[in-house]
Protein backbone atom coordinates (compact mmCIF):
# COMPACT_ATOMS: atom_id res chain seq x y z
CA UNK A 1 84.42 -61.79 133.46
CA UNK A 2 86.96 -60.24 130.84
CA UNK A 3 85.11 -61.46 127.65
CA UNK A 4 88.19 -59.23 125.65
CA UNK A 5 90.05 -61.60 123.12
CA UNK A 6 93.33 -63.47 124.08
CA UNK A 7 96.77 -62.38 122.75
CA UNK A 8 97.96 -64.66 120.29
CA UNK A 9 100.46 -67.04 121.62
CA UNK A 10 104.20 -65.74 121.81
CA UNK A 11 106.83 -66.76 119.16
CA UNK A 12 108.98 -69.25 120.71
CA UNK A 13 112.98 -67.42 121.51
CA UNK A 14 115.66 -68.66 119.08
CA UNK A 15 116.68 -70.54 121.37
CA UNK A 16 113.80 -72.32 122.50
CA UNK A 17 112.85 -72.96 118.40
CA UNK A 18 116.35 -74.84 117.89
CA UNK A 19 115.20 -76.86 121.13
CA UNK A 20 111.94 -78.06 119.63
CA UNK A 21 113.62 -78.41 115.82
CA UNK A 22 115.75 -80.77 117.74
CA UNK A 23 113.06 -82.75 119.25
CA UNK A 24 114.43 -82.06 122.76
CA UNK A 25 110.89 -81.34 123.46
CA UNK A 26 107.32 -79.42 122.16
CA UNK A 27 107.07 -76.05 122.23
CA UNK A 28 105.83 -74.20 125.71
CA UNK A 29 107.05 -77.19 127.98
CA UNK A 30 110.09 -77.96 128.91
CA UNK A 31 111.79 -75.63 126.82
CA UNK A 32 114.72 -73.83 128.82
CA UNK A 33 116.72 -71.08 127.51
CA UNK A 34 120.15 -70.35 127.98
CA UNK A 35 120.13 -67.01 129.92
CA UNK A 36 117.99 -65.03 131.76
CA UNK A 37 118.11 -62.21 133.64
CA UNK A 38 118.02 -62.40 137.76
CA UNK A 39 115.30 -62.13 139.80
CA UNK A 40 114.07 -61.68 143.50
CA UNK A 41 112.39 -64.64 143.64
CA UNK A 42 115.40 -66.23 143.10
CA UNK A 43 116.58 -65.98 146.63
CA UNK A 44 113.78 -68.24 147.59
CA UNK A 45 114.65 -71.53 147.77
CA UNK A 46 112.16 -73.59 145.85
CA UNK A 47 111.49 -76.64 149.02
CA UNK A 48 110.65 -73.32 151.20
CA UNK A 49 107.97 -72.38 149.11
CA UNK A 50 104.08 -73.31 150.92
CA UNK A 51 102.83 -75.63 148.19
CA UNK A 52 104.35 -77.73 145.59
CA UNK A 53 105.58 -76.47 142.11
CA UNK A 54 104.39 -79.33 139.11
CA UNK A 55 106.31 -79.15 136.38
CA UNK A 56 109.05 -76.02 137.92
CA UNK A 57 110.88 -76.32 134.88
CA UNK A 58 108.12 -75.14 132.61
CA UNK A 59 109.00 -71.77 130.66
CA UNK A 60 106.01 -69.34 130.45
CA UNK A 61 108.02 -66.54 128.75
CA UNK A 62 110.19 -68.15 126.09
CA UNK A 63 112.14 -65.45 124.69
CA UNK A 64 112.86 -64.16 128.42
CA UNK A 65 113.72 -68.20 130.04
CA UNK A 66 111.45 -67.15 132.55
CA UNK A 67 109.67 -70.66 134.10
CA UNK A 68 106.26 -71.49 136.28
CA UNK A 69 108.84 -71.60 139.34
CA UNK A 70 110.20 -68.15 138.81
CA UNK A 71 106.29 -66.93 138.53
CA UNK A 72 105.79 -68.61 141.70
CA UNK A 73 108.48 -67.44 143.56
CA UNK A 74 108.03 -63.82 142.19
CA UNK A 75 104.04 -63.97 143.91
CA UNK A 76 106.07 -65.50 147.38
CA UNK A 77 108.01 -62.18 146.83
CA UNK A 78 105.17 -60.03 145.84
CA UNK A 79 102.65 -61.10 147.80
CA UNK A 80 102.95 -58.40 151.24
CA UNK A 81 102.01 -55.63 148.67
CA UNK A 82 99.60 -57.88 146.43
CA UNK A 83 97.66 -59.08 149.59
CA UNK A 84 95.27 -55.41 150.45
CA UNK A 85 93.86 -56.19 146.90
CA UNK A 86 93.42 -59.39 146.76
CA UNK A 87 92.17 -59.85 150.48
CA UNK A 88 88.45 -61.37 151.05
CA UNK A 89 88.09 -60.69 147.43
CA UNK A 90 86.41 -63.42 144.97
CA UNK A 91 88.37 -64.12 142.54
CA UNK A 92 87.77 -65.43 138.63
CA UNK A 93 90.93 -67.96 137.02
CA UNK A 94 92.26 -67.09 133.49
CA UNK A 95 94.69 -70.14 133.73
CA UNK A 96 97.17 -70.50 130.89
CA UNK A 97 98.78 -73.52 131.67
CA UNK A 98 101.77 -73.29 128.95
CA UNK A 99 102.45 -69.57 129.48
CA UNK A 100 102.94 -66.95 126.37
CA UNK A 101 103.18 -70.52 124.25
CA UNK A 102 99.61 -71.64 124.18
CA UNK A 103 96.07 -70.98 124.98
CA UNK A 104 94.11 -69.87 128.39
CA UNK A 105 90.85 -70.67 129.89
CA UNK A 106 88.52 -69.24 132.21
CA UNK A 107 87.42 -70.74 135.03
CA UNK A 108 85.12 -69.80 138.28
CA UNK A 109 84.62 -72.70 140.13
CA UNK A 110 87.59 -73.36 142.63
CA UNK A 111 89.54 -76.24 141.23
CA UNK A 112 89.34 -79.84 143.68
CA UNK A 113 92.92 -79.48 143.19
CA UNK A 114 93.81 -76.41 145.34
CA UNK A 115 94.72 -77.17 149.28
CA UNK A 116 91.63 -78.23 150.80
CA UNK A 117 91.48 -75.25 153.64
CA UNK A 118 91.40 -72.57 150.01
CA UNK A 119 88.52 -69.75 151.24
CA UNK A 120 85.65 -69.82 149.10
CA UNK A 121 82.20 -68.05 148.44
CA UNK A 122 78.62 -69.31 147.34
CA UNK A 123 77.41 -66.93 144.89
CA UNK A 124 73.82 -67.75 142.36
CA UNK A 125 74.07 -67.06 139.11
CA UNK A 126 71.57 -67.49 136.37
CA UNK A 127 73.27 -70.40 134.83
CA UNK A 128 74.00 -72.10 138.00
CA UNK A 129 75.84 -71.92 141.60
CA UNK A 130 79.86 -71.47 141.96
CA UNK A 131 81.97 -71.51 144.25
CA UNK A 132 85.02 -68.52 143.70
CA UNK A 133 88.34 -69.01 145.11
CA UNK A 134 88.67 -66.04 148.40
CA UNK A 135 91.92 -64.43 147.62
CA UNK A 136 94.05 -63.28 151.02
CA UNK A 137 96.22 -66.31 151.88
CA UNK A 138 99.86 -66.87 150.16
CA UNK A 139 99.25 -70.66 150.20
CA UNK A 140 96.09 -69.69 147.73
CA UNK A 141 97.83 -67.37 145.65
CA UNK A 142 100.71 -69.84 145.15
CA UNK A 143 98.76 -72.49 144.35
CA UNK A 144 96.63 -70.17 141.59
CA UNK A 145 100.30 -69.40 140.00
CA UNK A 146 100.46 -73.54 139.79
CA UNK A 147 97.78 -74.14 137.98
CA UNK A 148 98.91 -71.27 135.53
CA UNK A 149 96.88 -68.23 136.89
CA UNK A 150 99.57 -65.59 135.99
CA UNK A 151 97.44 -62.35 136.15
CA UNK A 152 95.29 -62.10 139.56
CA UNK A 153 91.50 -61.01 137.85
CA UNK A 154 89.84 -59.66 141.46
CA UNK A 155 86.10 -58.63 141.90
CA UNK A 156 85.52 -54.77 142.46
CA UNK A 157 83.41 -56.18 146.03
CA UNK A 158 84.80 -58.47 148.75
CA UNK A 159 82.77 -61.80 150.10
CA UNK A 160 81.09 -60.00 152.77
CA UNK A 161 78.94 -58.09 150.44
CA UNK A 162 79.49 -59.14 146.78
CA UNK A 163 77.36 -57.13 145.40
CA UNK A 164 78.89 -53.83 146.90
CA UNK A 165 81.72 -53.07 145.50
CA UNK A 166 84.79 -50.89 147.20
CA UNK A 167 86.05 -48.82 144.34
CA UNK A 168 84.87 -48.12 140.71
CA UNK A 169 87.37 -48.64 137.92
CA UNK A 170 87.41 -47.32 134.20
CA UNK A 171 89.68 -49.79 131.78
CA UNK A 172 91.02 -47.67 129.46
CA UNK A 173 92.06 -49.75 126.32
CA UNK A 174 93.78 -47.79 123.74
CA UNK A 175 92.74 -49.20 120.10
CA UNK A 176 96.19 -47.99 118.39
CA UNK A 177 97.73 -50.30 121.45
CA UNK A 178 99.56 -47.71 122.09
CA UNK A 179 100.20 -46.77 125.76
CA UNK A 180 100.28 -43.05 125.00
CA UNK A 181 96.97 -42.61 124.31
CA UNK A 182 95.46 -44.45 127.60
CA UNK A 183 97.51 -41.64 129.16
CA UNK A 184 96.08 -39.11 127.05
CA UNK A 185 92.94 -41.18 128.05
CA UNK A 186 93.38 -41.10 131.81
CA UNK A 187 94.40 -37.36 132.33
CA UNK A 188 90.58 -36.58 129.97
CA UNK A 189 89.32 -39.27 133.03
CA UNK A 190 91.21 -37.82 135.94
CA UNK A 191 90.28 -34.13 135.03
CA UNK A 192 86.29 -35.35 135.13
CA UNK A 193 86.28 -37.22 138.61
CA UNK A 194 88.10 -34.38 140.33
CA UNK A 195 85.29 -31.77 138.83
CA UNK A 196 82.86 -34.52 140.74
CA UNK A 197 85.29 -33.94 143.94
CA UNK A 198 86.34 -37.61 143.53
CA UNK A 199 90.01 -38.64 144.30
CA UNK A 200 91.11 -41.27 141.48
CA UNK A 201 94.54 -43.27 141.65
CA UNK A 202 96.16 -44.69 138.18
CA UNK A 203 98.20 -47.73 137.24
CA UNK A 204 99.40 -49.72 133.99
CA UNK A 205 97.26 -52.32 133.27
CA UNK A 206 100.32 -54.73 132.44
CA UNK A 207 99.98 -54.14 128.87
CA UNK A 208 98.83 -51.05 127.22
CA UNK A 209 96.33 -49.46 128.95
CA UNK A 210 95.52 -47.85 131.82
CA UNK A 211 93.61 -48.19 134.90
CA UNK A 212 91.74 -45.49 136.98
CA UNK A 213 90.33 -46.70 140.60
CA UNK A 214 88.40 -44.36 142.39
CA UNK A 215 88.16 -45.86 146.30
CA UNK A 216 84.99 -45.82 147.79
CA UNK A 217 82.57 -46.49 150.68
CA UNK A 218 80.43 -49.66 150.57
CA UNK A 219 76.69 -48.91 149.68
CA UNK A 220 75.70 -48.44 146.42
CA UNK A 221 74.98 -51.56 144.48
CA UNK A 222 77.64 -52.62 141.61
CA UNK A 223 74.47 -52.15 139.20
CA UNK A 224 74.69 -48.01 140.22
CA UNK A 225 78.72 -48.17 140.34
CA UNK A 226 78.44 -49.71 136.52
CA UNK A 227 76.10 -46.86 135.57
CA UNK A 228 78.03 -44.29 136.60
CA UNK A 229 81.12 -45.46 134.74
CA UNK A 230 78.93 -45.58 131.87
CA UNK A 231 77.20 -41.87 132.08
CA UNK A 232 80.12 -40.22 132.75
CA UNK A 233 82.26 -42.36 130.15
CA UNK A 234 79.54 -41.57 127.54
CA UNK A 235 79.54 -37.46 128.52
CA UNK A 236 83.84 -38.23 127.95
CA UNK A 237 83.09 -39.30 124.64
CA UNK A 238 80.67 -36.96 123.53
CA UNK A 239 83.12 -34.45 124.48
CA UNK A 240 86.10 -35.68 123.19
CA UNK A 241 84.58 -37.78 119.72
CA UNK A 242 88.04 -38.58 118.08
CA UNK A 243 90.20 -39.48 121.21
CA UNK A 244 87.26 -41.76 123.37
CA UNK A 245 84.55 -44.23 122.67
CA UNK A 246 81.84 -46.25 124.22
CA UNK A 247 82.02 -48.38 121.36
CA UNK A 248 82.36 -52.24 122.62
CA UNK A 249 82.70 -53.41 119.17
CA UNK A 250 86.16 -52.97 118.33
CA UNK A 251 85.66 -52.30 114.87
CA UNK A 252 84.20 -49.46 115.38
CA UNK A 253 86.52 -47.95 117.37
CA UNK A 254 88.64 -46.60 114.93
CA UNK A 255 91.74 -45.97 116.33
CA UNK A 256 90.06 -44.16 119.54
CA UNK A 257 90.23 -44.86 123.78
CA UNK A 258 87.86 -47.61 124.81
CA UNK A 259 86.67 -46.28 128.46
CA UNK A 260 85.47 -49.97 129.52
CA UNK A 261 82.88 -49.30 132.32
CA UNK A 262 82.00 -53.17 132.56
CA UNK A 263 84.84 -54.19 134.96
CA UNK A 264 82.35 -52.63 137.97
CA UNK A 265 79.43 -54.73 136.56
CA UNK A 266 78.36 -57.14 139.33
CA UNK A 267 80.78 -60.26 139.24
CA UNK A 268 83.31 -58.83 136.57
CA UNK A 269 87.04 -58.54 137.23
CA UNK A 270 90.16 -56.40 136.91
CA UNK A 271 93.68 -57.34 137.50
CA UNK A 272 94.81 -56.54 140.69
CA UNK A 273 97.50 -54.32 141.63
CA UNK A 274 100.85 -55.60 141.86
CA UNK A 275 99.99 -58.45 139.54
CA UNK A 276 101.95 -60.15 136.81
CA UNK A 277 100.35 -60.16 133.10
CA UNK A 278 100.47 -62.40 130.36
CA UNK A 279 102.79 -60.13 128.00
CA UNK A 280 106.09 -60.09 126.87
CA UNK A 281 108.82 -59.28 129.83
CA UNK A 282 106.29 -60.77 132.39
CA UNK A 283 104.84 -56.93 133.19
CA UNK A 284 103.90 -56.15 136.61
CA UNK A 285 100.49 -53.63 136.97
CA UNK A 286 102.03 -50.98 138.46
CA UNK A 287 100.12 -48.34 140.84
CA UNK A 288 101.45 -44.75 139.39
CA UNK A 289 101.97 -41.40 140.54
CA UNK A 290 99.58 -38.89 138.73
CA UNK A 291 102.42 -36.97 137.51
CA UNK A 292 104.03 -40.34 136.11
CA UNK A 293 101.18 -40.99 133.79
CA UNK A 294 102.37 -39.33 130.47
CA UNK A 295 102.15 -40.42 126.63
CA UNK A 296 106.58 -40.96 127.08
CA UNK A 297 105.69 -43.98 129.84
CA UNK A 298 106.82 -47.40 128.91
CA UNK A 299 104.95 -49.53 130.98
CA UNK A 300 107.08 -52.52 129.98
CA UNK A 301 109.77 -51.27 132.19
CA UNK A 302 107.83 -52.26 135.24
CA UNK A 303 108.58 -56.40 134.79
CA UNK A 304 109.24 -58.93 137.14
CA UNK A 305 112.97 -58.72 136.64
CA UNK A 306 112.90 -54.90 137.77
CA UNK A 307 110.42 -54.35 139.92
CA UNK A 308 112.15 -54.77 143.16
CA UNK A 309 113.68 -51.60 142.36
CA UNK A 310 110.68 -50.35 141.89
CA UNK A 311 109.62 -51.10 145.74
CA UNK A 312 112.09 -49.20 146.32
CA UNK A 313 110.10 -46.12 146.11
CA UNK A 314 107.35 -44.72 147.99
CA UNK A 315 104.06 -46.27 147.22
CA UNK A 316 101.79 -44.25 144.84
CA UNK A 317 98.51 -45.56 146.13
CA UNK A 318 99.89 -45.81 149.78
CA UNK A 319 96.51 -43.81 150.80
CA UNK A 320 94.10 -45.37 149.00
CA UNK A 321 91.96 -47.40 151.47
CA UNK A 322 92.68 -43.85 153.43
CA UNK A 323 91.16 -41.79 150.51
CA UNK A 324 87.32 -43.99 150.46
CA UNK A 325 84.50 -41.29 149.15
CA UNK A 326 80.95 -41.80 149.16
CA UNK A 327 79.76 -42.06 145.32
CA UNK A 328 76.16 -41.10 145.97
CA UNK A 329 76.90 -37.20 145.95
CA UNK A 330 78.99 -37.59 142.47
CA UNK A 331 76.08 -40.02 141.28
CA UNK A 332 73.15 -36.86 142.21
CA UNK A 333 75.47 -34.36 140.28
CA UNK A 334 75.70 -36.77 137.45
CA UNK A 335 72.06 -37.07 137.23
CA UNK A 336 72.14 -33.64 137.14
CA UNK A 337 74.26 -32.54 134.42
């Protein structure tokens, strides 16, 4: 699981502070704003929707009015393209209940309050059994956004074979925040895999940095995927000292590219594709064309109040259950270099 810090809560909109100095009500409730921009979930009407919204009124992103509801409806929209990642998938809850305006939790057990039919999967830990919500259904996805689950944090395997995962993933997490230098990051990242003849596919995390998925075949075990993110993230660094680190801590950092290799680590998570984040504008994670990923890209623009122009376009990673490589060739010339 993501063990990064949280973002600090979000300042409250003008608007929404003259609400609370009023005593109309506390901050990250019931707050409404005034205005807000339209949005495609809004053609869905609310009694349509396959479970119950508590508390519809809530606002999650105060300076943009945007509610629980409209994060619901925007997954009923979504959720065609959102369903190939999330499908059979376990999946790990980071519910923030009160939005951008208060704190999140983690959770892994699937909660009693979810419909009763929700998929789930046994897995043994250490510390103790759980029992991980199976993504693939709208009803389940819905009822995640309910209970404040705004980003969708997937496994890298599905419940067949947990511990085999389907693609390997580098996190690139920029330590200036700045988006340029993940893209910097990712064409350093790119470049490598194709040298190993792998074909990678990049999208915004949601927030600053970047994601690069490489699909593959199901075999190795997510203990070999995690070490080959980590040998060939640690050969990027040596290479390239003052743009990447393998440094976990962030202090010592320094201003540099984390290349997280962890997310393939055997039940850790990434957010999904086509997934909103917990950031100002309510940003989607947007699959990318190659050629799209440059230090210029705001990855902002791609929000939940824009994005249906966005689908609009041809799909960027329309081929990538197509494009699934075997790993063990690229893990031999690894060992090799």
């Amino acid at each position: 699981m993501d063990r990064r810090p949280e973002a600090p809560p979000a300042r409250l909109s003008r608007f929404a502070r003259r609400q609370e100095a009023a005593g109309v009500c506390p901050a990250g409730r019931e707050v409404k704003a005034a205005r807000r921009k339209a949005l495609p979930g809004d053609r869905v009407a609310p009694e349509s929707l396959p479970v119950r919204v508590s508390n519809p009124d809530k606002v999650f992103w105060p300076d943009e009015g945007y509610t629980k509801l409209d994060l619901v409806r925007f997954y009923d929209f979504i959720f065609p393209k959102l369903k190939p990642w999330m499908k059979d998938r376990l999946i790990s809850l980071k519910r923030c209940p009160n939005g951008l305006a208060g704190k999140c939790f983690f959770q892994k057990e699937k909660p009693d309050s979810m419909p009763a039919d929700t998929p789930t999967k046994r897995i043994v830990h250490e510390n103790g059994i759980r029992n991980y919500v199976v993504g693939g259904k709208k009803e389940t996805q819905l009822a995640l956004a309910n209970l404040g689950c705004i980003a969708v944090h997937v496994w890298g395997a599905r419940a067949p074979s947990p511990r085999q995962p389907d693609w390997l993933c580098f996190d690139l997490d920029p330590d200036s925040g700045k988006f340029a230098d993940a893209a910097r990051a990712g064409v350093r990242v790119k470049s490598a895999l194709d040298a190993l003849k792998l074909v990678s596919f990049a999208k915004t995390s949601g927030k600053k940095g970047l994601h690069v998925f490489v699909p593959i075949r199901v075999g190795p075990d997510a203990d070999e995927v995690r070490w080959f993110a980590e040998v060939l993230g640690t050969k990027l660094a040596t290479a390239y000292p003052r743009e990447l680190t393998m440094e976990g801590s962030i202090a010592k950092r320094k201003g540099r590219v984390y290349l997280d290799p962890f997310r393939n680590g055997f039940a850790q998570t990434v957010v999904s594709p086509f997934c909103v984040r917990r950031f100002p504008r309510a940003p989607i994670s947007t699959p990318l064309e190659w050629s799209e990923v440059k230090p210029t890209l705001d990855p902002g623009v791609f929000n939940i109040s824009t994005f249906e122009a966005r689908l609009a376009k041809p799909d960027p990673w329309a081929d990538f259950w197509k494009s699934r490589q075997d790993l063990k060739p690229a893990i031999a010339a690894l060992q090799r270099l």
